[in-house]
Protein backbone atom coordinates (compact mmCIF):
# COMPACT_ATOMS: atom_id res chain seq x y z
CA UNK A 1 138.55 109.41 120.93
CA UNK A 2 139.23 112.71 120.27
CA UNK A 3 137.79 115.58 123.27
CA UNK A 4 135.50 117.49 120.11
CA UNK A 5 134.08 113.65 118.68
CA UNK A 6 132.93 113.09 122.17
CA UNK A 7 131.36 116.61 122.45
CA UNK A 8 129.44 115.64 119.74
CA UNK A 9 129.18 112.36 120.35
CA UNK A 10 127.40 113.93 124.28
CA UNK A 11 124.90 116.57 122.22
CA UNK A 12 123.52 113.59 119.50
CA UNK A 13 123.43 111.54 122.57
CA UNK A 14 121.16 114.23 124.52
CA UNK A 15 119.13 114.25 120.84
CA UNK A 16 118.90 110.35 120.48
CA UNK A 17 117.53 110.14 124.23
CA UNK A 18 114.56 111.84 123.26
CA UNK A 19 113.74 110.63 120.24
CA UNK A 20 114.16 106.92 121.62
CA UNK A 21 111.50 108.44 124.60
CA UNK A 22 109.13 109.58 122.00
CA UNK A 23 109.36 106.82 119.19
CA UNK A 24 112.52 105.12 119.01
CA UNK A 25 115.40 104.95 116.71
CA UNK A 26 117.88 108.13 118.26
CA UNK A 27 120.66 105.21 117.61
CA UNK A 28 120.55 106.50 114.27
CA UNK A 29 122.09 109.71 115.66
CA UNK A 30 125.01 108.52 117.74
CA UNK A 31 125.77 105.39 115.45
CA UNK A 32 126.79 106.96 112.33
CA UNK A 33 129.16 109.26 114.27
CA UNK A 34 131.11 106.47 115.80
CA UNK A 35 131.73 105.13 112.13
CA UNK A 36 132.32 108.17 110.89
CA UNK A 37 135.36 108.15 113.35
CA UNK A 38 136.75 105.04 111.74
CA UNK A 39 135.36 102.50 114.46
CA UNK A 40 134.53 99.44 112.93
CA UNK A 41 130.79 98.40 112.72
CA UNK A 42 130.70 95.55 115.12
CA UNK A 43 132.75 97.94 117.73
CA UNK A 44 130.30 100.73 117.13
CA UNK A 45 127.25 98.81 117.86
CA UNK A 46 128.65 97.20 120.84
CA UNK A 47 129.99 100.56 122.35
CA UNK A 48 126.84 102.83 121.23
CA UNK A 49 124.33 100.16 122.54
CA UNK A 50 126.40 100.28 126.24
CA UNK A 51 125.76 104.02 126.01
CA UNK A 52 122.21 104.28 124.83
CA UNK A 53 120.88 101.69 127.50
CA UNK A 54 121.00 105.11 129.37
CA UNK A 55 118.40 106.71 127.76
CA UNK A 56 115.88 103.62 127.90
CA UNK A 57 116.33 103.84 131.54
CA UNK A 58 115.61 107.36 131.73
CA UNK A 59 112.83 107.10 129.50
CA UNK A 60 111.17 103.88 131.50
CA UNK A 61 111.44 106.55 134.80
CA UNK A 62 109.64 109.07 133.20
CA UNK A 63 107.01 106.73 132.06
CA UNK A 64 106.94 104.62 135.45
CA UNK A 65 103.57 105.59 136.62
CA UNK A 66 102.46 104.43 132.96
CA UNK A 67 104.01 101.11 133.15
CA UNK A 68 102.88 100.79 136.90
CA UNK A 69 99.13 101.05 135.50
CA UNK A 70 100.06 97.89 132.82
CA UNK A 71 100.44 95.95 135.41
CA UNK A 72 97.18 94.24 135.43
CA UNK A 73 97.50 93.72 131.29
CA UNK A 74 100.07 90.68 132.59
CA UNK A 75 103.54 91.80 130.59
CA UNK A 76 105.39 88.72 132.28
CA UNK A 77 105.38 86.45 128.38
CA UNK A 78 105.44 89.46 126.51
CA UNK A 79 109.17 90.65 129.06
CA UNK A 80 110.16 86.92 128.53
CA UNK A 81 110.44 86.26 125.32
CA UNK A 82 111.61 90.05 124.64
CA UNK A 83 114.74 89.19 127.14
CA UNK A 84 115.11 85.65 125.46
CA UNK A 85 115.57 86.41 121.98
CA UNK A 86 117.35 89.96 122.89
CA UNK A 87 120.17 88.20 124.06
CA UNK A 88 120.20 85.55 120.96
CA UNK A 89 120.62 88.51 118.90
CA UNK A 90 123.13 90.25 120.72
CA UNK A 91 125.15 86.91 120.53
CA UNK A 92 124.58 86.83 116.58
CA UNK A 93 126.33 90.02 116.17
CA UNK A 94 129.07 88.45 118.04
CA UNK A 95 129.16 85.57 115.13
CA UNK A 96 128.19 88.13 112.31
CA UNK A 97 130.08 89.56 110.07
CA UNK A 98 129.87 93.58 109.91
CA UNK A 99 128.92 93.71 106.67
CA UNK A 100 125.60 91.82 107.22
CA UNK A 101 123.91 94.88 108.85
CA UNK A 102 124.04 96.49 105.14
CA UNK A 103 121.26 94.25 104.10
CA UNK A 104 119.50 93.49 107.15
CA UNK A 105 118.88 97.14 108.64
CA UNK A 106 117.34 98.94 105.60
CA UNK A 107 115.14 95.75 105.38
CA UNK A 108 113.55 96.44 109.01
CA UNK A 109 113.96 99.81 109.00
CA UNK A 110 111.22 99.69 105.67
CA UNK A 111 109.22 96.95 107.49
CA UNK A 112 108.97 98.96 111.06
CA UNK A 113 107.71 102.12 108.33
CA UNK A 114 105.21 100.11 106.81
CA UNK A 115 104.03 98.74 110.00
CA UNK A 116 103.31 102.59 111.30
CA UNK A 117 101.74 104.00 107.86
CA UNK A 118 99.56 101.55 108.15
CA UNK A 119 98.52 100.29 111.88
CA UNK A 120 94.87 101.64 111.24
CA UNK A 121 94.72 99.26 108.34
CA UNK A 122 96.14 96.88 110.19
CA UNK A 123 94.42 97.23 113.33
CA UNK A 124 90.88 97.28 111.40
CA UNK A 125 91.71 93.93 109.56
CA UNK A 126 92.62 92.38 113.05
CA UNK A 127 89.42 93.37 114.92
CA UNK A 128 87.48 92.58 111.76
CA UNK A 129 89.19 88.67 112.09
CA UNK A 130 87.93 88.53 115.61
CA UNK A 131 84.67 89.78 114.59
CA UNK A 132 84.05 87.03 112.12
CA UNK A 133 85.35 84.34 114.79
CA UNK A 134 83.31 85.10 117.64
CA UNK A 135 80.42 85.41 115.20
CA UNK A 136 81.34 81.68 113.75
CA UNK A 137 81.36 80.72 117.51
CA UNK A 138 78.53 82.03 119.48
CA UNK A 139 79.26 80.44 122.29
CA UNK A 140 83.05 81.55 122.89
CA UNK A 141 83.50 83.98 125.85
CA UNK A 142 85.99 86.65 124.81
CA UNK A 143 89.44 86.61 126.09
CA UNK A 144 89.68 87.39 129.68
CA UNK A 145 90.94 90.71 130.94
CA UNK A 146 95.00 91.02 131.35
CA UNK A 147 95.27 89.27 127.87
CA UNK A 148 95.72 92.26 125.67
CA UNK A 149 99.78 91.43 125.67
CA UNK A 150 99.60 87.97 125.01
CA UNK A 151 98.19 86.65 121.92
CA UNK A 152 100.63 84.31 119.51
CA UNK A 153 100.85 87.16 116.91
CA UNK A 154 101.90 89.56 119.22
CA UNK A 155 104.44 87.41 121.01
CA UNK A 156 105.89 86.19 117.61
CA UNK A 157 106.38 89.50 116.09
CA UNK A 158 108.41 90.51 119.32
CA UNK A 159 110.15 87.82 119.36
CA UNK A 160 111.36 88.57 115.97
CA UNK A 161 111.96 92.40 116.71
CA UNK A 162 113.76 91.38 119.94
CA UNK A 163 115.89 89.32 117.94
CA UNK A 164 116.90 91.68 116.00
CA UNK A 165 116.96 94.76 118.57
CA UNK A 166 119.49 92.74 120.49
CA UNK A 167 121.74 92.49 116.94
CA UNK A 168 121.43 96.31 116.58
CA UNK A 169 119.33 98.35 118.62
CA UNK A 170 118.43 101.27 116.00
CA UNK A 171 115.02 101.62 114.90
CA UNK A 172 114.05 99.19 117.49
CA UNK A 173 111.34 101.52 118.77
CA UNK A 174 109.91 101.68 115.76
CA UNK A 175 109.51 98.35 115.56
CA UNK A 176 107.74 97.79 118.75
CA UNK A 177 105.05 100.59 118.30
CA UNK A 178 103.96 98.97 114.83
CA UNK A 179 103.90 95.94 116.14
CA UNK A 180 102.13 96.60 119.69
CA UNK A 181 99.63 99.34 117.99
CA UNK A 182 98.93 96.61 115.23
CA UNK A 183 98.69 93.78 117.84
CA UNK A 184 96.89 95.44 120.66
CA UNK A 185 94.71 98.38 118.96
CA UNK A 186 95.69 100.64 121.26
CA UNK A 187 96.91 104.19 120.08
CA UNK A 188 100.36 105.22 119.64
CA UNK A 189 100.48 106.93 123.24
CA UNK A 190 99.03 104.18 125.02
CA UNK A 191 101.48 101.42 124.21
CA UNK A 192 104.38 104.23 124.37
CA UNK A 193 105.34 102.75 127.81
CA UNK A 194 105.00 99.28 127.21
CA UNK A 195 107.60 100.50 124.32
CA UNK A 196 110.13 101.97 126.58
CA UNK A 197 110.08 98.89 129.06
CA UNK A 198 110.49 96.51 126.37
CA UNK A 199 113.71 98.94 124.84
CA UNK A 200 114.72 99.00 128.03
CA UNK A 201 115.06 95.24 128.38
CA UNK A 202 116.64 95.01 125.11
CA UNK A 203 119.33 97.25 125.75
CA UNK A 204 120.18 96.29 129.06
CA UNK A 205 120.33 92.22 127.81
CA UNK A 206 122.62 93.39 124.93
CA UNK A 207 124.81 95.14 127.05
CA UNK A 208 125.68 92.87 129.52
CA UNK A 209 126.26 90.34 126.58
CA UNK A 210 128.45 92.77 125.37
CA UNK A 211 130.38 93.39 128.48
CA UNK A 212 130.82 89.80 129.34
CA UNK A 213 132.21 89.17 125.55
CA UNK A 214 134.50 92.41 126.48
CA UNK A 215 135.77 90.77 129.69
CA UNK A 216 135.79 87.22 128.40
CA UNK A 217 136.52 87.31 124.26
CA UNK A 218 138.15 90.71 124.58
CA UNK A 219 134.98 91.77 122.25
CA UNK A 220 136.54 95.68 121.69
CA UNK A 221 134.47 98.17 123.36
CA UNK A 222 134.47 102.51 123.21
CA UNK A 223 134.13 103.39 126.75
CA UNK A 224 134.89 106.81 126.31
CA UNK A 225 132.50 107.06 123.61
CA UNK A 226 130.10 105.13 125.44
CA UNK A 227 130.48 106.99 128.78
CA UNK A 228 129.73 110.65 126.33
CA UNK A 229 126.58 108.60 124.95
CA UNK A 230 125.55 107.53 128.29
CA UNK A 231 125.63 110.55 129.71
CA UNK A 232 123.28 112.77 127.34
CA UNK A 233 121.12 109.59 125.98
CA UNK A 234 120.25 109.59 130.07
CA UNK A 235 119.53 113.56 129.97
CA UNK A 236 117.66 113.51 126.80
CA UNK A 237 115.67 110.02 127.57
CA UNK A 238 113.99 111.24 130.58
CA UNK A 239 113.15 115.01 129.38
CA UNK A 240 112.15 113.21 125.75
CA UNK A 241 109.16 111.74 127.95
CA UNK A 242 107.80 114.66 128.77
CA UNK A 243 107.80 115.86 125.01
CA UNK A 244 106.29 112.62 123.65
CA UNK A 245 103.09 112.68 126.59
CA UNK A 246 102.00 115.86 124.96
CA UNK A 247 102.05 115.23 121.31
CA UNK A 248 98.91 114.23 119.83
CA UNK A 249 98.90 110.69 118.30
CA UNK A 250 98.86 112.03 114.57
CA UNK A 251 101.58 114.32 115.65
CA UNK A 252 103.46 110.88 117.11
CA UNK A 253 102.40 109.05 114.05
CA UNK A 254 104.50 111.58 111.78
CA UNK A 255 107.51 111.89 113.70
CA UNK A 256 107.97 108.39 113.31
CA UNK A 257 107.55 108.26 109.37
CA UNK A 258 109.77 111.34 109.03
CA UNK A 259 112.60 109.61 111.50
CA UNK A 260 112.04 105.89 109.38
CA UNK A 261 112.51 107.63 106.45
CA UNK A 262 115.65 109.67 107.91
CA UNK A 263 117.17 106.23 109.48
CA UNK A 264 116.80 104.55 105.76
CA UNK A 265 118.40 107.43 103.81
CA UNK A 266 121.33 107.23 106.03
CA UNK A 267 121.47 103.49 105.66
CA UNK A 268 121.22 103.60 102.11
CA UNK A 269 123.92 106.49 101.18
């Protein structure tokens, strides 16, 4: 690539770090760059998710003593089957044809915006269900502490999401706050973490699959492009957690509308 696409490709990727720390989706930034240098789509995904795995990791330091403290909330199924179905996805966009992430992307991208426009909603209908359960069954206990991760719903919808963060990593974030602030109840902030870990996992799943379909297939991989992602993704993930801890949850809520919306219009042009 050429020295002043991977300048630019280094700036986005500071940019994209810290949006992904604060609500996800700064693939949005350094992916459209890569096409616009003529890389082909499967090639672009592959060598921009090798290079944003840097800024999960940065953001899950900055949030470690966060995800320390969810260690009694018992992550271990919710980690599982966000590893398992990562790496299913990640080997569908082996077997995929570019042109299926036309159709696919705008599709989650509007599903991950409905899904944070309406988590109150969402959230209220939920609680209301297991209102109207326990008081159908007086004699149920509710669920033991540690549980809060772990209901079917919650696990499904990951699943899904994992599935499909493995096949193309933007927006991902997005995805995972809807569906943990719809699942859990918890405000924006408070599942932030759990967000970050589970990118985190994604990314890192993806890109080994990647790497060992490099090595083994001769799957075509950017390093230089990845290696100028990588290296400001990493700078801006760990500085965008310091940003996103001090914004107010309405504040959160509309910074991820704004960047859904953004992320569609440049999937639709």
């Amino acid at each position: 690539m050429a020295l002043g696409a991977l300048a630019f490709l280094l700036v986005m990727g500071v940019l994209a770090g810290m949006i992904n720390a604060a609500v996800g989706s700064g693939s949005l930034l350094t992916l459209p760059v890569l096409l616009a240098v003529g890389i082909a789509p499967g090639t672009a995904v592959r060598t921009n998710t090798i290079g944003m795995m840097f800024s999960t990791i940065g953001s899950v330091v900055g949030y470690r003593r966060e995800i320390a403290a969810e260690r009694t909330n018992r992550l271990g199924p919710l980690l599982a089957t966000t590893l398992v179905f990562a790496a299913a996805g990640s080997c569908l966009l082996l077997a995929v044809p570019g042109g299926a992430l036309e159709f696919v992307v705008p599709l989650l991208i509007v599903v991950a915006l409905l899904l944070v426009v309406f988590q109150r909603r969402i959230t209220a209908a939920i609680t209301a269900r297991r209102v109207r359960r326990a008081a159908a069954r007086p004699d149920a206990t509710d669920a033991p502490p540690g549980r809060v991760y772990r209901s079917p719903g919650l696990l499904t919808s990951m699943a899904g999401a994992s599935l499909y963060g493995g096949f193309f990593t933007a927006a991902q974030g997005i995805l995972y706050l809807g569906i943990l602030g719809a699942f859990t109840g918890r405000p924006m902030k408070s599942v932030n973490a759990v967000k970050n870990l589970l990118a985190l996992i994604v990314n890192v799943t993806a890109a080994v699959v990647y790497l060992v379909a490099h090595l083994a297939l001769g799957a075509e991989v950017v390093w230089s492009g990845s290696i100028a992602i990588a290296i400001g993704s990493l700078i801006g993930g760990y500085a965008g957690t310091h940003v996103a801890k001090r914004l107010p949850e309405n504040a959160l809520r509309a910074v991820i509308v704004v960047v859904a919306l953004v992320a569609l219009a440049r999937q639709l042009v």
